[in-house]
PDB file of N, CA and C in Angstrom:
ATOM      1  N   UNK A   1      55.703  -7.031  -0.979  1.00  0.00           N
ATOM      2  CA  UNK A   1      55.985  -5.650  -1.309  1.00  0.00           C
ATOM      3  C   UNK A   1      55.149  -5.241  -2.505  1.00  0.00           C
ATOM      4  N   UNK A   2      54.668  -3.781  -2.163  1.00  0.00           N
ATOM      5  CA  UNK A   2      53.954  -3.193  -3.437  1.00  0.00           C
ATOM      6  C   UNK A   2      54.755  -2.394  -4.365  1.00  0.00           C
ATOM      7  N   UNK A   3      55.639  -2.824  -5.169  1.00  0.00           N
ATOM      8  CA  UNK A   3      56.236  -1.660  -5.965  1.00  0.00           C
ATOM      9  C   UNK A   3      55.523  -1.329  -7.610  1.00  0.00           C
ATOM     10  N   UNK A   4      54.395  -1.718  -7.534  1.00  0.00           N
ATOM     11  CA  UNK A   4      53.569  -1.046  -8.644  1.00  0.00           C
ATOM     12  C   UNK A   4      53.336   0.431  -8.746  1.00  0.00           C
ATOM     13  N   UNK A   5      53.330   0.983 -10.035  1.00  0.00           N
ATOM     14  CA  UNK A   5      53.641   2.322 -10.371  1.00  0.00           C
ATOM     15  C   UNK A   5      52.137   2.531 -10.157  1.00  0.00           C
ATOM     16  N   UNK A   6      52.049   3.816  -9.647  1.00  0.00           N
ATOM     17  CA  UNK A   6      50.736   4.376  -9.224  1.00  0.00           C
ATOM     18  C   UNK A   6      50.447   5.839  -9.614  1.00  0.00           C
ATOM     19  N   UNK A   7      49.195   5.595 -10.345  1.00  0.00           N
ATOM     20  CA  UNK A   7      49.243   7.541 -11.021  1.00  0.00           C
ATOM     21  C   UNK A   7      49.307   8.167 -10.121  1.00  0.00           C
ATOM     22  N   UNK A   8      49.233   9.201  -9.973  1.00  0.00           N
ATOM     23  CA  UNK A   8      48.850  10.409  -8.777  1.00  0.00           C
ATOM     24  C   UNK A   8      47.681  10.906  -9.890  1.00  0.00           C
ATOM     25  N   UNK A   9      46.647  11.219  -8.557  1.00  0.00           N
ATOM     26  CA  UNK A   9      45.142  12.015  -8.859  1.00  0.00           C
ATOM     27  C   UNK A   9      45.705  13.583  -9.477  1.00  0.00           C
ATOM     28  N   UNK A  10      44.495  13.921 -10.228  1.00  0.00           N
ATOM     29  CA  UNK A  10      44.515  14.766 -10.841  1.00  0.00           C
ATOM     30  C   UNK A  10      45.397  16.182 -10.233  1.00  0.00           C
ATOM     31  N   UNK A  11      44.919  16.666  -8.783  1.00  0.00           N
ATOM     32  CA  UNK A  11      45.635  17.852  -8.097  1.00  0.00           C
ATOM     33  C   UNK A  11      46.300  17.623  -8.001  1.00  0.00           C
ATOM     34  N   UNK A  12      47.026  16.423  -7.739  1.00  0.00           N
ATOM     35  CA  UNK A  12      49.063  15.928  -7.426  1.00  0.00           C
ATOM     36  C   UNK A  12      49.391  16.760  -8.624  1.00  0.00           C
ATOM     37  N   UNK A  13      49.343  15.928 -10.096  1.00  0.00           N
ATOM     38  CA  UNK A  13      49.777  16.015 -11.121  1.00  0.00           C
ATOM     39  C   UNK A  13      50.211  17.542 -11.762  1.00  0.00           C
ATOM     40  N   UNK A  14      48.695  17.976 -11.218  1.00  0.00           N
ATOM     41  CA  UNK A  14      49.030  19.348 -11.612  1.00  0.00           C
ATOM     42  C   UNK A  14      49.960  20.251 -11.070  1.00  0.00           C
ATOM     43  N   UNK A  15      49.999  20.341  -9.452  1.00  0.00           N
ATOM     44  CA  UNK A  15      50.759  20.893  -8.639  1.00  0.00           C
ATOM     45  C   UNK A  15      52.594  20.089  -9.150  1.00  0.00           C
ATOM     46  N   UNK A  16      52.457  19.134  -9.406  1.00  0.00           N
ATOM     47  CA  UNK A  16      53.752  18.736 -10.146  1.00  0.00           C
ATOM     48  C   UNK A  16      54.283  19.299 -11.015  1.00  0.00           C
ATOM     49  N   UNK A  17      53.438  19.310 -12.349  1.00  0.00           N
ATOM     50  CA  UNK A  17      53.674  20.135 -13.328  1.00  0.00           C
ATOM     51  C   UNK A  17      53.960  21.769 -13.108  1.00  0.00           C
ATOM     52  N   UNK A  18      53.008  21.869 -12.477  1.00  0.00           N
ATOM     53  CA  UNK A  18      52.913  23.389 -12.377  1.00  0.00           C
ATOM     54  C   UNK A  18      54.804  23.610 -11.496  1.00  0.00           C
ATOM     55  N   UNK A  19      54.853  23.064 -10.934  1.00  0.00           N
ATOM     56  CA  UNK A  19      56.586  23.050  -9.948  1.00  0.00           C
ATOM     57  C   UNK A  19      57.429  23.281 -10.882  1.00  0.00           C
ATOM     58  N   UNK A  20      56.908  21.952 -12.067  1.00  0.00           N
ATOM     59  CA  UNK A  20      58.166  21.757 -13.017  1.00  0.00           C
ATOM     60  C   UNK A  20      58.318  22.501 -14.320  1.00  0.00           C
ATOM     61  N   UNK A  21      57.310  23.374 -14.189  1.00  0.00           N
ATOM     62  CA  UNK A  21      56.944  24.631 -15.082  1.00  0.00           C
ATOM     63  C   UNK A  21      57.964  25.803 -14.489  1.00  0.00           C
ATOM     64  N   UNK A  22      57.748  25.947 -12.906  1.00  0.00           N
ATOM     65  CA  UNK A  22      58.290  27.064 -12.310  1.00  0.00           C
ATOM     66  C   UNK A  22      60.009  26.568 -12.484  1.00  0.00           C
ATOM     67  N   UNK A  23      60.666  25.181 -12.303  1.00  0.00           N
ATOM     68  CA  UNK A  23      61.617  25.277 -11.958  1.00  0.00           C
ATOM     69  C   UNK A  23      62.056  25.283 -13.380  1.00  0.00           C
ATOM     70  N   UNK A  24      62.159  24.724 -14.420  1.00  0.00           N
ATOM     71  CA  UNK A  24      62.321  25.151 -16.252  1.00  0.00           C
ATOM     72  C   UNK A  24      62.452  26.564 -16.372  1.00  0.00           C
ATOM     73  N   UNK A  25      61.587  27.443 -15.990  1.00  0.00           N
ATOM     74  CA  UNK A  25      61.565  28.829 -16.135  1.00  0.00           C
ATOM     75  C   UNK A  25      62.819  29.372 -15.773  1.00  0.00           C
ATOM     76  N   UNK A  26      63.052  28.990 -14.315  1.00  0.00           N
ATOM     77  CA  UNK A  26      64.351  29.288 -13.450  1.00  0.00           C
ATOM     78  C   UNK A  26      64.977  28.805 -14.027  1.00  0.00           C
ATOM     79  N   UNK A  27      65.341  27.771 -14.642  1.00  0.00           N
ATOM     80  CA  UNK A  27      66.797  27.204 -15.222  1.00  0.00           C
ATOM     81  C   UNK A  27      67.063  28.118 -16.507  1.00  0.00           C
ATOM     82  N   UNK A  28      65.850  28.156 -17.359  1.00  0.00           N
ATOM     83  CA  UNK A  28      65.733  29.655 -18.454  1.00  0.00           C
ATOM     84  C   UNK A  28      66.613  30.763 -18.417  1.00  0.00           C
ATOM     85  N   UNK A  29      66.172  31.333 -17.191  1.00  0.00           N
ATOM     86  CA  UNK A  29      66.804  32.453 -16.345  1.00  0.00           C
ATOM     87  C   UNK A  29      68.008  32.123 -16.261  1.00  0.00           C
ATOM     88  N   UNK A  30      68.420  31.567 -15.906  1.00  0.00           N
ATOM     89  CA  UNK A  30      69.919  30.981 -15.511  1.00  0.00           C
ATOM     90  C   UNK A  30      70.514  30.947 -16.578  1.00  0.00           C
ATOM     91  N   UNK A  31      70.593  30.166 -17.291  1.00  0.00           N
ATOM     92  CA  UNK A  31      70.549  30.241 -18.664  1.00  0.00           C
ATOM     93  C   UNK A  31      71.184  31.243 -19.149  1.00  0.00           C
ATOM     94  N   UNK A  32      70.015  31.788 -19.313  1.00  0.00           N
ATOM     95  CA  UNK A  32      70.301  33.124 -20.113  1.00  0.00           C
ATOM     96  C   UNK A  32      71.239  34.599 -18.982  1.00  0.00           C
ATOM     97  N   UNK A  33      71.205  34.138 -18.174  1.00  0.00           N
ATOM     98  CA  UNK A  33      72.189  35.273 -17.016  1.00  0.00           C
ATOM     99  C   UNK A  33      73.623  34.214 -17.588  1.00  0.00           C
ATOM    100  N   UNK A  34      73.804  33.317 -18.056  1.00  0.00           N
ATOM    101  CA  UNK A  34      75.378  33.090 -17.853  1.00  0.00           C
ATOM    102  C   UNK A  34      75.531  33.592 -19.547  1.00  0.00           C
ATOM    103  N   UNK A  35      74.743  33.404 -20.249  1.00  0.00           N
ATOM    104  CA  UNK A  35      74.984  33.422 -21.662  1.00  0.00           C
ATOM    105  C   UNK A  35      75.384  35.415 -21.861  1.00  0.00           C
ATOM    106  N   UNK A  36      74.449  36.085 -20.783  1.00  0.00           N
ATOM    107  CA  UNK A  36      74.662  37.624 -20.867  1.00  0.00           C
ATOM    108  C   UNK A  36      76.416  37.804 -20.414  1.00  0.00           C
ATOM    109  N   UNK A  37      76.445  36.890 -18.979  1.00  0.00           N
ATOM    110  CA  UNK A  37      77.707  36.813 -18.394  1.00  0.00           C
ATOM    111  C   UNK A  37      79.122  36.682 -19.958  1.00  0.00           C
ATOM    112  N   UNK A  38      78.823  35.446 -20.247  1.00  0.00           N
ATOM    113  CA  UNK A  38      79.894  35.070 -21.253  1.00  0.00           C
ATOM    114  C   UNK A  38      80.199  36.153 -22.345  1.00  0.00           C
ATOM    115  N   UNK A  39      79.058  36.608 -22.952  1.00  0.00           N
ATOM    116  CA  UNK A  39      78.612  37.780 -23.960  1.00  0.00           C
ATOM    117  C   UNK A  39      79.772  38.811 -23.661  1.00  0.00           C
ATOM    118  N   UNK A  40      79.557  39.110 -22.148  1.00  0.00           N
ATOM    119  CA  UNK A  40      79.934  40.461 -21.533  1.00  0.00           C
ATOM    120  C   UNK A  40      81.795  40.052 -21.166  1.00  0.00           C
ATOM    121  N   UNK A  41      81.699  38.877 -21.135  1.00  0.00           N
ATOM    122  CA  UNK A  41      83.255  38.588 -20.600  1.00  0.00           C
ATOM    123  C   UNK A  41      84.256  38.804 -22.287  1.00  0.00           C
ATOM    124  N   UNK A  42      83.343  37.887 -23.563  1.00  0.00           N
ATOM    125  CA  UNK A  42      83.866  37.834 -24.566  1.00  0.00           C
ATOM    126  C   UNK A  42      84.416  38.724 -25.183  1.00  0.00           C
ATOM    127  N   UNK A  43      83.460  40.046 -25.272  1.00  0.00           N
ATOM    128  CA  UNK A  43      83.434  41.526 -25.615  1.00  0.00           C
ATOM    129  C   UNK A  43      84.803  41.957 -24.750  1.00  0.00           C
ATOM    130  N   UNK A  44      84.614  42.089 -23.835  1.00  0.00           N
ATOM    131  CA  UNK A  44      86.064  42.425 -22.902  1.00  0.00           C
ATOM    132  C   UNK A  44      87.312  42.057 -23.462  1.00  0.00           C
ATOM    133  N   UNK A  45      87.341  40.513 -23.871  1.00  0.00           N
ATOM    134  CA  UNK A  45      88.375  40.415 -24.186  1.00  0.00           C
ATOM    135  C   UNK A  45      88.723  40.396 -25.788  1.00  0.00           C
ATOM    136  N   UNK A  46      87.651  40.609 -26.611  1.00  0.00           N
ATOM    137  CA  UNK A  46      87.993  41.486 -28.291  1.00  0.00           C
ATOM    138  C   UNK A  46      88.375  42.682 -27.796  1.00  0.00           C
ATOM    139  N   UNK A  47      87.772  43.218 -26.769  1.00  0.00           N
ATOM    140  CA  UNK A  47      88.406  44.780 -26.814  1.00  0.00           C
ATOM    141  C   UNK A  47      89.896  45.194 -26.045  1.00  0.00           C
ATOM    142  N   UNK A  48      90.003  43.929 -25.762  1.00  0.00           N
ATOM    143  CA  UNK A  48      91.731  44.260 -24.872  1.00  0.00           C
ATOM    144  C   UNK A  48      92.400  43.300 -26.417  1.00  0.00           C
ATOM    145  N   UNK A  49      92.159  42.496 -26.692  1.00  0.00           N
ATOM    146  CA  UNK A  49      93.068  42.191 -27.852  1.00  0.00           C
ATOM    147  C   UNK A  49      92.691  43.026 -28.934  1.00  0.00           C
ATOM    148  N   UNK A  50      91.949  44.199 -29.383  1.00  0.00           N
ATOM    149  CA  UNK A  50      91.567  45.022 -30.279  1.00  0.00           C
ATOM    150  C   UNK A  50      92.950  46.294 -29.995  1.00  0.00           C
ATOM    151  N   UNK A  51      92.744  46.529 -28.613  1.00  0.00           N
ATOM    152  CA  UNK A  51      93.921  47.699 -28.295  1.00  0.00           C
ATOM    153  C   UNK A  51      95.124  47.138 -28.242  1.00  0.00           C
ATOM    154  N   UNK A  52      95.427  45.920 -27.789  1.00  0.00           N
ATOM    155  CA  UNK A  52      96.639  45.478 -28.195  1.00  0.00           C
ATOM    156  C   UNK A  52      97.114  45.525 -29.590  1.00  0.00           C
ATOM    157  N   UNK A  53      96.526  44.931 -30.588  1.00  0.00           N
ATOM    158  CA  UNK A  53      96.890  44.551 -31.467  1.00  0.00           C
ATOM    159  C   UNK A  53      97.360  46.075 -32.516  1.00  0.00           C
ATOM    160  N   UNK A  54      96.152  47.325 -31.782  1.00  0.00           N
ATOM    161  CA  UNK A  54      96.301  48.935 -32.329  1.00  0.00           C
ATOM    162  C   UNK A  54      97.654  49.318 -31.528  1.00  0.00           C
ATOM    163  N   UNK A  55      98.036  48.997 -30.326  1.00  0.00           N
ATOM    164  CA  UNK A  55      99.174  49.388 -29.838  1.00  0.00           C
ATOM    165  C   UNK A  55     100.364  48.493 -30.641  1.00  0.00           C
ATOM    166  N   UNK A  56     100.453  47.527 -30.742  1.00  0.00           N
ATOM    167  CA  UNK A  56     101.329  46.883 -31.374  1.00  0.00           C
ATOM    168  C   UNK A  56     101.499  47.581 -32.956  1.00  0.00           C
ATOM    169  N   UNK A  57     100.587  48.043 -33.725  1.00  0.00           N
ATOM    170  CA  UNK A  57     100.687  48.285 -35.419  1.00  0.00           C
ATOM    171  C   UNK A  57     101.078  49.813 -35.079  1.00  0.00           C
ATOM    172  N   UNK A  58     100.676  50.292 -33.838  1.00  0.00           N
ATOM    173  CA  UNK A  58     101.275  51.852 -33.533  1.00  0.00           C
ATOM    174  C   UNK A  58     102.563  51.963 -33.258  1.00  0.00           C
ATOM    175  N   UNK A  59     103.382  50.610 -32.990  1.00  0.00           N
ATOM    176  CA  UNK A  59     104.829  51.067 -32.499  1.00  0.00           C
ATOM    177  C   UNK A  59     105.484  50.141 -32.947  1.00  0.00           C
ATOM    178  N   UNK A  60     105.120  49.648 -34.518  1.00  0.00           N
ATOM    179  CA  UNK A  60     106.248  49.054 -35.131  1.00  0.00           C
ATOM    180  C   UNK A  60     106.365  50.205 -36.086  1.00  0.00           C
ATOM    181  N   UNK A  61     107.748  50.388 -36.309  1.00  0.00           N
ATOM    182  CA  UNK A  61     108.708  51.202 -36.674  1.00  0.00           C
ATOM    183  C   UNK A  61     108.954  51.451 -38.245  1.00  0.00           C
ATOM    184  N   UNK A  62     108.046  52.284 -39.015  1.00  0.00           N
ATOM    185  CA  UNK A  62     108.422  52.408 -40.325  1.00  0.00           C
ATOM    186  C   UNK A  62     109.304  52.707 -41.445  1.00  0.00           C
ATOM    187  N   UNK A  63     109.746  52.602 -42.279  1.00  0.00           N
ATOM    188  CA  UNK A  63     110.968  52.770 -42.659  1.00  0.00           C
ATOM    189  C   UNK A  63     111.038  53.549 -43.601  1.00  0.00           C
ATOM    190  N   UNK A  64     111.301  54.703 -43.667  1.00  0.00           N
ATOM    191  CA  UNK A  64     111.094  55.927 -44.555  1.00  0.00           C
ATOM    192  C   UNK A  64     112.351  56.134 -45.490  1.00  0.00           C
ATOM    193  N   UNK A  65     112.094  55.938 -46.784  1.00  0.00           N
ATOM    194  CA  UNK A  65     113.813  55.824 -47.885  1.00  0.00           C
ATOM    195  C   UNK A  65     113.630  57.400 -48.174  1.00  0.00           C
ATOM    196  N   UNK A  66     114.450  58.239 -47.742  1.00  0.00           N
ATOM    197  CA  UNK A  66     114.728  59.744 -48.269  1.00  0.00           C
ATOM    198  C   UNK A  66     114.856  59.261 -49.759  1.00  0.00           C
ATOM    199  N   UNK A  67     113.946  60.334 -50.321  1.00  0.00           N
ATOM    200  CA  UNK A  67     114.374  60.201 -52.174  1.00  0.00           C
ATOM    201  C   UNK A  67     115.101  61.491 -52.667  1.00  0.00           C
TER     202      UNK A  67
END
């Protein structure tokens, strides 16, 4: 058996690289679409615990001493 490691010629290599250029890019992309995703989910939920927390300080009940 031959299991010696064997370069690949110059056009392999490149067409390799060049793949593993394109598929890095795509993972980039990806990337950055879940990081917009999370961004956009996070915001959502400061702004539902933002109105909660304004509805809650709006309807606790103050206590006014007639002078």
């Amino acid at each position: 058996m031959n299991d010696q490691f064997r370069i690949p010629d110059p056009e392999t290599r490149a067409k390799s690289i060049a793949s593993l250029k394109a598929a890095s890019r795509l993972l980039d992309l990806s990337n950055l679409q879940l990081d917009e995703a999370i961004a956009f989910v996070e915001k959502d939920l400061r702004e539902q615990q933002r109105a909660r927390l304004l509805y809650k300080s709006n309807s606790i009940p103050t206590n006014k001493m007639d002078s």
